[in-house]
Protein backbone atom coordinates (compact mmCIF):
# COMPACT_ATOMS: atom_id res chain seq x y z
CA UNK A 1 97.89 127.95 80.71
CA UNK A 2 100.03 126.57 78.04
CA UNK A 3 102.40 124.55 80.38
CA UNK A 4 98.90 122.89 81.27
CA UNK A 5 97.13 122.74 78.41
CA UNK A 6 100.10 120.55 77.23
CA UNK A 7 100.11 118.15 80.32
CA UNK A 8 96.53 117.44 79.82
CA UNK A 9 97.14 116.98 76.14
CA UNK A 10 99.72 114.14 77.39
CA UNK A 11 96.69 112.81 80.18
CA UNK A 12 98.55 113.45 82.72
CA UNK A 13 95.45 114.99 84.69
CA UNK A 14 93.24 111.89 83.50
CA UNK A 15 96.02 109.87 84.69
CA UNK A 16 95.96 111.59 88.29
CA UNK A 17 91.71 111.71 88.05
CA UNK A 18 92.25 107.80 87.90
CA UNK A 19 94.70 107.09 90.54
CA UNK A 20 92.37 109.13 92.90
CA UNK A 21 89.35 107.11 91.09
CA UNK A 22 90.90 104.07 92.31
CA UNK A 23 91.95 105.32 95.73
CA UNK A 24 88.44 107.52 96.35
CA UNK A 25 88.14 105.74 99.92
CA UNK A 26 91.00 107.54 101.80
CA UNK A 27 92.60 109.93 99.14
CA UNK A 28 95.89 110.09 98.40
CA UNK A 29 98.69 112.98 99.69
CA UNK A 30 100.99 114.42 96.47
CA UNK A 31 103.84 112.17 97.64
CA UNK A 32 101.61 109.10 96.76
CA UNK A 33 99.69 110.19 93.71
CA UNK A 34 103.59 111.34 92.07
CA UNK A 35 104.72 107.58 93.00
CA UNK A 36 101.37 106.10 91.16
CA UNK A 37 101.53 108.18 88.31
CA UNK A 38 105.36 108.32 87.85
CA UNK A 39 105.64 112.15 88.16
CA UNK A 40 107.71 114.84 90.42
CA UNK A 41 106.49 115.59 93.59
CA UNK A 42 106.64 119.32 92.02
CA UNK A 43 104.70 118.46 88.51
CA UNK A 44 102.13 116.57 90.94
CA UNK A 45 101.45 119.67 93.28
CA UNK A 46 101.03 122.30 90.18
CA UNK A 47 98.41 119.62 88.14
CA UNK A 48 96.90 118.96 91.29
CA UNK A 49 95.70 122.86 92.05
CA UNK A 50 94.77 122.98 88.70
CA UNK A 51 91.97 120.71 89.35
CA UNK A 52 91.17 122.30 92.43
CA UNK A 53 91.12 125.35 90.82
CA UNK A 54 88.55 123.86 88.23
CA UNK A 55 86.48 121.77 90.82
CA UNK A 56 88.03 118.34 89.67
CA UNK A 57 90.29 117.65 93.19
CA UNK A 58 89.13 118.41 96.70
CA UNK A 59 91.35 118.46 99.25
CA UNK A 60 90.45 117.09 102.93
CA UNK A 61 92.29 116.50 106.59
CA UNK A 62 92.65 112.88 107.35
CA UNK A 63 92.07 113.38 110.88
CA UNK A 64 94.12 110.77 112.94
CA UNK A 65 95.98 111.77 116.01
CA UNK A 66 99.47 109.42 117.06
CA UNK A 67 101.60 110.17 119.21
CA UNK A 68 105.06 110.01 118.64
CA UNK A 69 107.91 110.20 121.52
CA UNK A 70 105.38 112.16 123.33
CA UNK A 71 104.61 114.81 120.02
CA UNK A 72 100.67 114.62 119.28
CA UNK A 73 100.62 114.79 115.30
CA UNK A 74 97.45 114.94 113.00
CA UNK A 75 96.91 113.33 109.74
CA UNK A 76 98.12 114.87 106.71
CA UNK A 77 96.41 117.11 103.46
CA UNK A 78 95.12 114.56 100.78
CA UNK A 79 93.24 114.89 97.96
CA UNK A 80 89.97 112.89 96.36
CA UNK A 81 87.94 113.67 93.75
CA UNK A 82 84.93 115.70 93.93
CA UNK A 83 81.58 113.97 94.03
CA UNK A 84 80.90 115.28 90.99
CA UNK A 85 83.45 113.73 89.08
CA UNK A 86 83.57 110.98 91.02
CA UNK A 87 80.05 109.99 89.54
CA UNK A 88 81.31 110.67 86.20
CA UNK A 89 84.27 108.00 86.82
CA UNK A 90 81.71 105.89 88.01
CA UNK A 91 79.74 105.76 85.05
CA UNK A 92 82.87 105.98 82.72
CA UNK A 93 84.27 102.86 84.38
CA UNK A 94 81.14 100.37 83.55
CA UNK A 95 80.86 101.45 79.72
């Protein structure tokens, strides 16, 4: 709880709210949102199921099937905001 507390303190979890904000049409995996946000692939993952944990992140199967060399593969786990929040970026983002 500290560990967090601290990293929100810093807004690092604001900072990951807005780079799903700004990519709420398909989501983002962890490997993108630590690249946006300048973080470790592990710091990313343990922020990110905090706000799961406190309804701020879902997390959703982008559902596209390739084939590669004959292996069928599906899409991978990304995350997006809930609706919830993502109405409350909304309206934070045009005052």
């Amino acid at each position: 709880v500290r560990k967090v507390a601290r990293d929100s303190s810093k807004g690092r979890t604001m900072e990951i709210a807005r780079t799903l904000f700004n990519n709420s049409e398909n989501g983002l995996e962890n490997s993108g949102i630590a690249n946006r946000v300048n973080l470790a692939d592990t710091e990313v993952r343990r922020l990110v199921r905090f706000l799961r944990e406190v309804d701020v992140v879902s997390q959703f199967n982008k559902k596209s099937k390739t084939k590669v060399k004959g292996v069928s593969t599906t899409g991978k786990v990304k995350f997006k905001l809930t609706d919830r929040v993502d109405k409350l970026m909304e309206t934070l983002s045009e005052i």
